[in-house]
PDB file of N, CA and C in Angstrom:
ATOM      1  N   UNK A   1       0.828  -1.167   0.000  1.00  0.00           N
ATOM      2  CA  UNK A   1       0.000   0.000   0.000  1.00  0.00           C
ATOM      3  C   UNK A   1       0.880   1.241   0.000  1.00  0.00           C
ATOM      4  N   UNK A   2       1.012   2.413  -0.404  1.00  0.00           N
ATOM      5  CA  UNK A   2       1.517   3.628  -1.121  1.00  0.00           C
ATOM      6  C   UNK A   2       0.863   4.177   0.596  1.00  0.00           C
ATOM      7  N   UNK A   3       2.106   5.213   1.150  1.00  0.00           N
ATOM      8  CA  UNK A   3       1.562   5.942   1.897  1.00  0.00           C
ATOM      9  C   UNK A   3       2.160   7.122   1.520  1.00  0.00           C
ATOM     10  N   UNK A   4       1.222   8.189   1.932  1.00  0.00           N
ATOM     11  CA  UNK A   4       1.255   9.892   0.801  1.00  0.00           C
ATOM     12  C   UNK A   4       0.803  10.795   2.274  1.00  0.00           C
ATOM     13  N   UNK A   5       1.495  10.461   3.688  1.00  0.00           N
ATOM     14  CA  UNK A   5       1.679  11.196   4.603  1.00  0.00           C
ATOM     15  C   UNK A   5       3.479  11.490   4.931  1.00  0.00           C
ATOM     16  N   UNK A   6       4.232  11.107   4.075  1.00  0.00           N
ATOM     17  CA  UNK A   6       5.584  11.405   4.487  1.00  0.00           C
ATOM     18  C   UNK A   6       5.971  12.477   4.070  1.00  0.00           C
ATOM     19  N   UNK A   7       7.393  13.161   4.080  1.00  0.00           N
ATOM     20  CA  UNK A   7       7.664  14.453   3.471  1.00  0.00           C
ATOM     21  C   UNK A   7       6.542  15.489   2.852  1.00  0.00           C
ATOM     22  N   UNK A   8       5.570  15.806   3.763  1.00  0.00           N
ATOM     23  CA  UNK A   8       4.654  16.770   3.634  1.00  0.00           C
ATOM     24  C   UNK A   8       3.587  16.693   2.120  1.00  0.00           C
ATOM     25  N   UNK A   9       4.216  15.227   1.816  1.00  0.00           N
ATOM     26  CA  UNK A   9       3.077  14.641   0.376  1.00  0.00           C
ATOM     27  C   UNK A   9       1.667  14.374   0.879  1.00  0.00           C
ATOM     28  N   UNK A  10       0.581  15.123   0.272  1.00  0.00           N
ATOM     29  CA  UNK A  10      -0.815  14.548   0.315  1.00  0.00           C
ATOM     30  C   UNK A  10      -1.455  14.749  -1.457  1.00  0.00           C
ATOM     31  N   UNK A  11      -2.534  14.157  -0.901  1.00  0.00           N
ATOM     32  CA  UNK A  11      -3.312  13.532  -1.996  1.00  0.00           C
ATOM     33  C   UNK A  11      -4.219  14.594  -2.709  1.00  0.00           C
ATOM     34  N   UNK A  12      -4.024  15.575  -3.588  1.00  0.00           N
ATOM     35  CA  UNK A  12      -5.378  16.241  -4.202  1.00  0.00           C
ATOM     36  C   UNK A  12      -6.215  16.110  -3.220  1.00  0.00           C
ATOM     37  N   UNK A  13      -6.830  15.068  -3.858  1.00  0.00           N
ATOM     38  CA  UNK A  13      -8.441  14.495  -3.575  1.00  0.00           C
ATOM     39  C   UNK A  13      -8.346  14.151  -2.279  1.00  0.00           C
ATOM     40  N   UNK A  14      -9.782  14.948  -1.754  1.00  0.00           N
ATOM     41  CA  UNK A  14      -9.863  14.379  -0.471  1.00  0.00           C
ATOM     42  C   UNK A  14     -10.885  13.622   0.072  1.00  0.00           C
ATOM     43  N   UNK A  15     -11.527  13.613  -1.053  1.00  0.00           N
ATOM     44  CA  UNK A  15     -12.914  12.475  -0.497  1.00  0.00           C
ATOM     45  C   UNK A  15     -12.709  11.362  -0.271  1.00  0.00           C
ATOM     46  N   UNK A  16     -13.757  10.534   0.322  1.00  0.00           N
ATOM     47  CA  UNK A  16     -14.135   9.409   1.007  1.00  0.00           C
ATOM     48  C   UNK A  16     -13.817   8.693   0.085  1.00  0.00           C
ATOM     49  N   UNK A  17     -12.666   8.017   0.473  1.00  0.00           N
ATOM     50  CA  UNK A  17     -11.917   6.581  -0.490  1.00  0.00           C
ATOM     51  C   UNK A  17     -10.968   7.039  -1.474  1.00  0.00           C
ATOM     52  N   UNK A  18     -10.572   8.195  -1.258  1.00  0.00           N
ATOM     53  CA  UNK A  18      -9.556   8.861  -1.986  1.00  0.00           C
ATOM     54  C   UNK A  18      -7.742   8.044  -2.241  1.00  0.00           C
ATOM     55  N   UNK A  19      -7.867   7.415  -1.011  1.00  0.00           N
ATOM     56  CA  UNK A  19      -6.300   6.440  -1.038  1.00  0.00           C
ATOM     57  C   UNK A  19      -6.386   5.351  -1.485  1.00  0.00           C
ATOM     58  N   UNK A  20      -7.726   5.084  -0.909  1.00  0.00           N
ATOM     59  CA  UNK A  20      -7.838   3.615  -2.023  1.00  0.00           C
ATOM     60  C   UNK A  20      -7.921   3.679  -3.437  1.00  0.00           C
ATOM     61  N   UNK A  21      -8.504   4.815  -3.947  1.00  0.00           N
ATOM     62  CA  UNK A  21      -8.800   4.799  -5.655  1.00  0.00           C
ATOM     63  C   UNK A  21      -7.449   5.109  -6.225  1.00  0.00           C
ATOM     64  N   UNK A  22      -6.452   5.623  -5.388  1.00  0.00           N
ATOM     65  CA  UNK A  22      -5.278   6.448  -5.877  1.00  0.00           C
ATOM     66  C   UNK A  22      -4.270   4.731  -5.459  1.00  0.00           C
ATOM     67  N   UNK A  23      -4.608   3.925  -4.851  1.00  0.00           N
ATOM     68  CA  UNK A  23      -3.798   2.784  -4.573  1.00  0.00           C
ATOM     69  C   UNK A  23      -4.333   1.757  -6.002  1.00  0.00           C
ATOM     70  N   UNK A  24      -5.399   1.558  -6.349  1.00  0.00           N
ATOM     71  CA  UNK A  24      -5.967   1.056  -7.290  1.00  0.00           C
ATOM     72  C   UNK A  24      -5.591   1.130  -8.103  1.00  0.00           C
ATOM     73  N   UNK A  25      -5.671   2.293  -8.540  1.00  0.00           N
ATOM     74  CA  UNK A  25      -4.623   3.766 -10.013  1.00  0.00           C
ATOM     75  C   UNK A  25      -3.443   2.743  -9.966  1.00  0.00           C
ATOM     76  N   UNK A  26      -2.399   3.171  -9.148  1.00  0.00           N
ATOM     77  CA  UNK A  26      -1.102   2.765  -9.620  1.00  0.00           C
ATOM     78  C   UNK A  26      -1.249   1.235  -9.376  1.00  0.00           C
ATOM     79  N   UNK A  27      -2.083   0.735  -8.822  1.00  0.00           N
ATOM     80  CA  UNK A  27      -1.691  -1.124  -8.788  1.00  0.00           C
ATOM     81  C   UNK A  27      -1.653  -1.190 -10.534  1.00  0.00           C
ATOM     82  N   UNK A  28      -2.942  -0.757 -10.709  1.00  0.00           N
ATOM     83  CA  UNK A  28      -3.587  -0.725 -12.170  1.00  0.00           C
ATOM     84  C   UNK A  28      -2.533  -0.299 -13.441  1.00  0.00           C
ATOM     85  N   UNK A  29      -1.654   0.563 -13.237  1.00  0.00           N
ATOM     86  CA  UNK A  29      -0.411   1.519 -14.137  1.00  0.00           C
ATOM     87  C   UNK A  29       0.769   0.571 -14.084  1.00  0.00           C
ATOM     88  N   UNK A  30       1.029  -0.336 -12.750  1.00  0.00           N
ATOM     89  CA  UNK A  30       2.083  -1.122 -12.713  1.00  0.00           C
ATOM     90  C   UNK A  30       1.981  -2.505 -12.844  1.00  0.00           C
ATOM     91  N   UNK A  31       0.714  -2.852 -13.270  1.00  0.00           N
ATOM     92  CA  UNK A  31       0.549  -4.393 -13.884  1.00  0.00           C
ATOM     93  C   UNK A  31       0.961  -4.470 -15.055  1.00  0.00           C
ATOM     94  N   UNK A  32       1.596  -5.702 -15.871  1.00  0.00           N
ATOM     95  CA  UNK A  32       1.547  -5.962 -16.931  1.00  0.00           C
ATOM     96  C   UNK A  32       0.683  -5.822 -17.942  1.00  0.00           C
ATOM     97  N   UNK A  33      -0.779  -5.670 -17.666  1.00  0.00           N
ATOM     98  CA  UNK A  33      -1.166  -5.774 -18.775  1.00  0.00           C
ATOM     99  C   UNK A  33      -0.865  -4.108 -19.278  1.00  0.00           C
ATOM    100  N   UNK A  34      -1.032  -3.257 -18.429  1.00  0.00           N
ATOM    101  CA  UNK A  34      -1.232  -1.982 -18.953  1.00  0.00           C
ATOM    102  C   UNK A  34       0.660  -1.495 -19.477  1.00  0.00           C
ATOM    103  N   UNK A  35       1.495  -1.969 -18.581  1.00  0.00           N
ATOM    104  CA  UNK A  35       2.908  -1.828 -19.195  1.00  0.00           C
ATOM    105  C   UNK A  35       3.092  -2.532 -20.454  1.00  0.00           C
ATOM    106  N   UNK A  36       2.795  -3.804 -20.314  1.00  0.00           N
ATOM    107  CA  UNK A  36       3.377  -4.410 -21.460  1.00  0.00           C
ATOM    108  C   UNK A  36       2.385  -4.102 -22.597  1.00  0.00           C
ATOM    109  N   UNK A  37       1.465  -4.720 -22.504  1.00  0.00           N
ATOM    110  CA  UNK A  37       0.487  -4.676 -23.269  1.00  0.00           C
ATOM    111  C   UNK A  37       0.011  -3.488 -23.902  1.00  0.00           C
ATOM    112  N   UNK A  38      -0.020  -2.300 -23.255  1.00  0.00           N
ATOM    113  CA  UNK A  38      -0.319  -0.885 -23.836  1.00  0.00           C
ATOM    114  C   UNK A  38      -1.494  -1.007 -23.529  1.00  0.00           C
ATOM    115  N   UNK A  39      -2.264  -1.211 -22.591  1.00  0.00           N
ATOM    116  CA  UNK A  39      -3.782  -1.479 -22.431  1.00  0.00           C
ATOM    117  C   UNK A  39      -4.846  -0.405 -21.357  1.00  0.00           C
ATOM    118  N   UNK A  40      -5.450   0.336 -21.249  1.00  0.00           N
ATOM    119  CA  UNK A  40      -5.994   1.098 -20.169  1.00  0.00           C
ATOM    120  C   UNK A  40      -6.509   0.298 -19.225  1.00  0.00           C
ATOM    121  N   UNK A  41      -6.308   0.494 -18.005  1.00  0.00           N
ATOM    122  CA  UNK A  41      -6.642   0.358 -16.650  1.00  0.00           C
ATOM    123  C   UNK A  41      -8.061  -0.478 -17.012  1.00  0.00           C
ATOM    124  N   UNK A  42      -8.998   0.151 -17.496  1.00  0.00           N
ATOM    125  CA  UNK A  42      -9.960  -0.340 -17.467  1.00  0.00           C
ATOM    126  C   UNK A  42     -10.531  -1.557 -18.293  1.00  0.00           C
ATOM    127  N   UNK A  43      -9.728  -1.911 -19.829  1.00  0.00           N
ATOM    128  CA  UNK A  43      -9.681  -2.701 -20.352  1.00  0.00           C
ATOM    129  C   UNK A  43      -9.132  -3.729 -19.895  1.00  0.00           C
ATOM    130  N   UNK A  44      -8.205  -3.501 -19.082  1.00  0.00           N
ATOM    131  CA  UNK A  44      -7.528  -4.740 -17.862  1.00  0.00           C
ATOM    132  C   UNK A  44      -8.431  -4.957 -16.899  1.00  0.00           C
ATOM    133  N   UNK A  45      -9.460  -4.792 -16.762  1.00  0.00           N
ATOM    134  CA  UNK A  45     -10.349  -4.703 -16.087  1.00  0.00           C
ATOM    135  C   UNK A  45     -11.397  -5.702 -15.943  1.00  0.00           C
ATOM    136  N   UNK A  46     -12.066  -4.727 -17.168  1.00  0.00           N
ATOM    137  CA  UNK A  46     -12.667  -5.778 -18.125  1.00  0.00           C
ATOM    138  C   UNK A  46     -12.536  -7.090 -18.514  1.00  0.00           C
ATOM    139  N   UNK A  47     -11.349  -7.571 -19.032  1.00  0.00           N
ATOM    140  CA  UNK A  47     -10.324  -8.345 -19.531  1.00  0.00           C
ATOM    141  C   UNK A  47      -9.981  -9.684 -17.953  1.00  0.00           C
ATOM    142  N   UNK A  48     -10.048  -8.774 -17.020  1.00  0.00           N
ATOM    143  CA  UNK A  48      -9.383  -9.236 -15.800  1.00  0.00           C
ATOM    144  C   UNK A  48      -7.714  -9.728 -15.799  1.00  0.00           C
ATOM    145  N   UNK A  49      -7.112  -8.989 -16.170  1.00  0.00           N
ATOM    146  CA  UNK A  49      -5.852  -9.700 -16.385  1.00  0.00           C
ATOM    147  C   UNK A  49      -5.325  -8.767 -15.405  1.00  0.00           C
ATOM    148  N   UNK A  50      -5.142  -8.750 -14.369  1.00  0.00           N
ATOM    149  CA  UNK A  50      -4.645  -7.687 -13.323  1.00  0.00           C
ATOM    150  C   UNK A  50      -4.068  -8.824 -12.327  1.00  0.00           C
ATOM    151  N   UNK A  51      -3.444  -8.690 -11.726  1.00  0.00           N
ATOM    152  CA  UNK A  51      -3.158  -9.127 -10.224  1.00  0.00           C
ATOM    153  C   UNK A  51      -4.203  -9.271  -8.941  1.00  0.00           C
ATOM    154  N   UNK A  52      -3.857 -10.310  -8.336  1.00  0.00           N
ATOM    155  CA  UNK A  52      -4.840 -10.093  -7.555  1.00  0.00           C
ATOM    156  C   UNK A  52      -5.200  -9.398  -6.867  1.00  0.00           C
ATOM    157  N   UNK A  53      -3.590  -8.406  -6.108  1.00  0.00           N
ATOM    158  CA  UNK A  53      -3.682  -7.825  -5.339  1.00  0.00           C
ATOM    159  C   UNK A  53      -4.790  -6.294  -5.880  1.00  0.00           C
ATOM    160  N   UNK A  54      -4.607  -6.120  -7.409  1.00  0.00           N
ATOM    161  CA  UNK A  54      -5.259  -5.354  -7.979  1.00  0.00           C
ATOM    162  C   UNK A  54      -6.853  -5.650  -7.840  1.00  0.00           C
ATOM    163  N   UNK A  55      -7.163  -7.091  -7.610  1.00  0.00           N
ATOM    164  CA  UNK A  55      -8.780  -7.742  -7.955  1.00  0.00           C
ATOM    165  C   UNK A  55      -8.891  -7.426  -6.081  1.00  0.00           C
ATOM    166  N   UNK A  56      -8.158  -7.353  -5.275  1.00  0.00           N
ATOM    167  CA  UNK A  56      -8.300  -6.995  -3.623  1.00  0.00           C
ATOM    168  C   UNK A  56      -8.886  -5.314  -3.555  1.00  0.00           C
ATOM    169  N   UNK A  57      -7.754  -4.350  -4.066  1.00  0.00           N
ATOM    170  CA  UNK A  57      -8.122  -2.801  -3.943  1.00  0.00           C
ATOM    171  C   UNK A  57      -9.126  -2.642  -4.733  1.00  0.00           C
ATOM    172  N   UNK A  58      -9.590  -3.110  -5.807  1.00  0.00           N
ATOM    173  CA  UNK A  58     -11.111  -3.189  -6.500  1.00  0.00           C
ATOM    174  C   UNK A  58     -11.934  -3.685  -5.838  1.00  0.00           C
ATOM    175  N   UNK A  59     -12.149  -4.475  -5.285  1.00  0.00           N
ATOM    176  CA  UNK A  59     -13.182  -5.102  -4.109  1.00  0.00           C
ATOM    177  C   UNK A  59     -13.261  -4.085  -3.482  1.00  0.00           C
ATOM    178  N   UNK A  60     -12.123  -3.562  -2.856  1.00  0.00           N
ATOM    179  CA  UNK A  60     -11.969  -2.826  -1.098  1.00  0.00           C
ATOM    180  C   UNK A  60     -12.697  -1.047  -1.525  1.00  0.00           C
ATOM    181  N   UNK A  61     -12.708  -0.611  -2.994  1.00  0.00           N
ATOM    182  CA  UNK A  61     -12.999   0.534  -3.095  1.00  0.00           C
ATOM    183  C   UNK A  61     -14.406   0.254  -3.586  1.00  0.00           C
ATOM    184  N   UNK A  62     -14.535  -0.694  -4.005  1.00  0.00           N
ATOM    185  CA  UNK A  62     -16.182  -0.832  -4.216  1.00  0.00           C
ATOM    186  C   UNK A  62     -16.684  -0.899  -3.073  1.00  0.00           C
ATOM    187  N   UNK A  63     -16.311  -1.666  -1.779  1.00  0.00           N
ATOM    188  CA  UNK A  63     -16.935  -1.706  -0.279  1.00  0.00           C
ATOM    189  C   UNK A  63     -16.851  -0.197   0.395  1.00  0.00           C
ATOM    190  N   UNK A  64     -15.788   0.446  -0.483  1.00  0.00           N
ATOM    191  CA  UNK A  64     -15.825   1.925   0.100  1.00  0.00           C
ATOM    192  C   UNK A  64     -16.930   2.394  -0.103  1.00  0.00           C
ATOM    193  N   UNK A  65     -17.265   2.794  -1.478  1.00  0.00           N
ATOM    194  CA  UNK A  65     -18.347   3.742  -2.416  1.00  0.00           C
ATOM    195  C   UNK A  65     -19.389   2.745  -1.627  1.00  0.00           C
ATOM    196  N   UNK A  66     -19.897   1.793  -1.602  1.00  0.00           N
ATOM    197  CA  UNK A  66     -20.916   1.631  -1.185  1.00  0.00           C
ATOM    198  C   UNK A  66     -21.192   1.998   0.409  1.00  0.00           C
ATOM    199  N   UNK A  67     -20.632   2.038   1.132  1.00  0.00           N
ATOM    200  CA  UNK A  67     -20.660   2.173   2.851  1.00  0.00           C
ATOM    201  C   UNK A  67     -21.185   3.644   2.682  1.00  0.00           C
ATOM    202  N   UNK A  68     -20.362   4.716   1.671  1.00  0.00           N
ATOM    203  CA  UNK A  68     -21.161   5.848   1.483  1.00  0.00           C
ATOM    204  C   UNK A  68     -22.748   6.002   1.183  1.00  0.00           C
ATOM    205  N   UNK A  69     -23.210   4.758   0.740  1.00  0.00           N
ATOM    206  CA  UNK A  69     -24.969   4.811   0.311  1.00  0.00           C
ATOM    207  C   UNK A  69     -26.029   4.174   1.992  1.00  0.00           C
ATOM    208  N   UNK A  70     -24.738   3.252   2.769  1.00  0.00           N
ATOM    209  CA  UNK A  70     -25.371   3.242   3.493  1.00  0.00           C
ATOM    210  C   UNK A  70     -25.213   3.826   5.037  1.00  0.00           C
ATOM    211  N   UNK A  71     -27.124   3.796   5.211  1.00  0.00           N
ATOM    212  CA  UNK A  71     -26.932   4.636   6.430  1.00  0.00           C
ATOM    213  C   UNK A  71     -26.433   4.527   7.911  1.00  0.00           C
ATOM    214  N   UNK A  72     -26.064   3.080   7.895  1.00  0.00           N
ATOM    215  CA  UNK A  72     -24.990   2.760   9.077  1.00  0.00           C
ATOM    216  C   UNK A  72     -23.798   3.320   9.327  1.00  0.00           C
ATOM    217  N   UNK A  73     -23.847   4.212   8.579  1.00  0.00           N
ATOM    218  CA  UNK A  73     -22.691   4.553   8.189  1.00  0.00           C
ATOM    219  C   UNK A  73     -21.874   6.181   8.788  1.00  0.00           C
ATOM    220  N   UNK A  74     -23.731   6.718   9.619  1.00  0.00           N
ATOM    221  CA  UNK A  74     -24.066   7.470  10.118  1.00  0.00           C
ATOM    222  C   UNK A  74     -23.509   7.469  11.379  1.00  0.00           C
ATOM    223  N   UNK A  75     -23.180   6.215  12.098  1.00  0.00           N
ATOM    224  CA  UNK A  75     -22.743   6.052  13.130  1.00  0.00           C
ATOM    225  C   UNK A  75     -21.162   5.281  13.574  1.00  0.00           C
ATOM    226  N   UNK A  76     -21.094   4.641  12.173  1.00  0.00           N
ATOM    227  CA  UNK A  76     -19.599   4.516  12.467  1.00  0.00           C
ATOM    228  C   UNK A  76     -18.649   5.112  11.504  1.00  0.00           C
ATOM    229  N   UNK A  77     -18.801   6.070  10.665  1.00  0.00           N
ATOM    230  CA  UNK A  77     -18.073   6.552  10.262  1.00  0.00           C
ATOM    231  C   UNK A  77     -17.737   6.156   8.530  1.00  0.00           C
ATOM    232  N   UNK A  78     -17.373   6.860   7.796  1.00  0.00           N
ATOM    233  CA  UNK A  78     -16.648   6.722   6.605  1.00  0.00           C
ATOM    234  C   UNK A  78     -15.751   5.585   6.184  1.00  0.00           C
ATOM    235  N   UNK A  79     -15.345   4.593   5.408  1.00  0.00           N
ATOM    236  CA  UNK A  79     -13.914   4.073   5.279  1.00  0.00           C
ATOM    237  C   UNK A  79     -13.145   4.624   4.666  1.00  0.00           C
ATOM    238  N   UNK A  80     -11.660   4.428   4.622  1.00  0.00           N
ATOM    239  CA  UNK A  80     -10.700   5.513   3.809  1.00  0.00           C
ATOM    240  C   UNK A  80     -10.349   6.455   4.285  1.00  0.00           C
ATOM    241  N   UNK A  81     -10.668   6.937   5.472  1.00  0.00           N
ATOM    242  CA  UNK A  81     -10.350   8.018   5.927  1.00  0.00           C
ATOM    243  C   UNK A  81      -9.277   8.137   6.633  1.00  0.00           C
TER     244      UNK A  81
END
């Protein structure tokens, strides 16, 4: 996992699940399919030819975006934060 609190580095984006989508990003930029292959993130996607660890931070940011729809969410808080 990429941490972007050292030497006074932060992230643009600051919304809810912002490290995870930005951990996703580069899993996604440093797999083979998109190096070797010349392929966009998302066609590797599609395709599924990613790593797993890539098919893990895709899970984990989809469980993000959704915790935002629900209202339990009211009481324990955001993930990603």
């Amino acid at each position: 996992m990429i941490t972007y609190e050292t030497d006074g580095e932060r992230l643009a984006d600051t919304t809810a699940c912002a490290g995870i989508r930005a951990d996703l990003k580069m899993c996604l930029l440093e797999s083979n399919c998109c190096r070797i292959d010349k392929k966009t993130p998302r066609e590797c996607l599609k395709q599924g030819n990613v790593p797993t660890e890539c098919q893990a931070l895709r899970n984990t940011f989809f469980e993000c975006k959704r915790s935002l729809l629900d209202n339990r969410t009211r009481f324990r808080g955001h993930k990603g934060y």
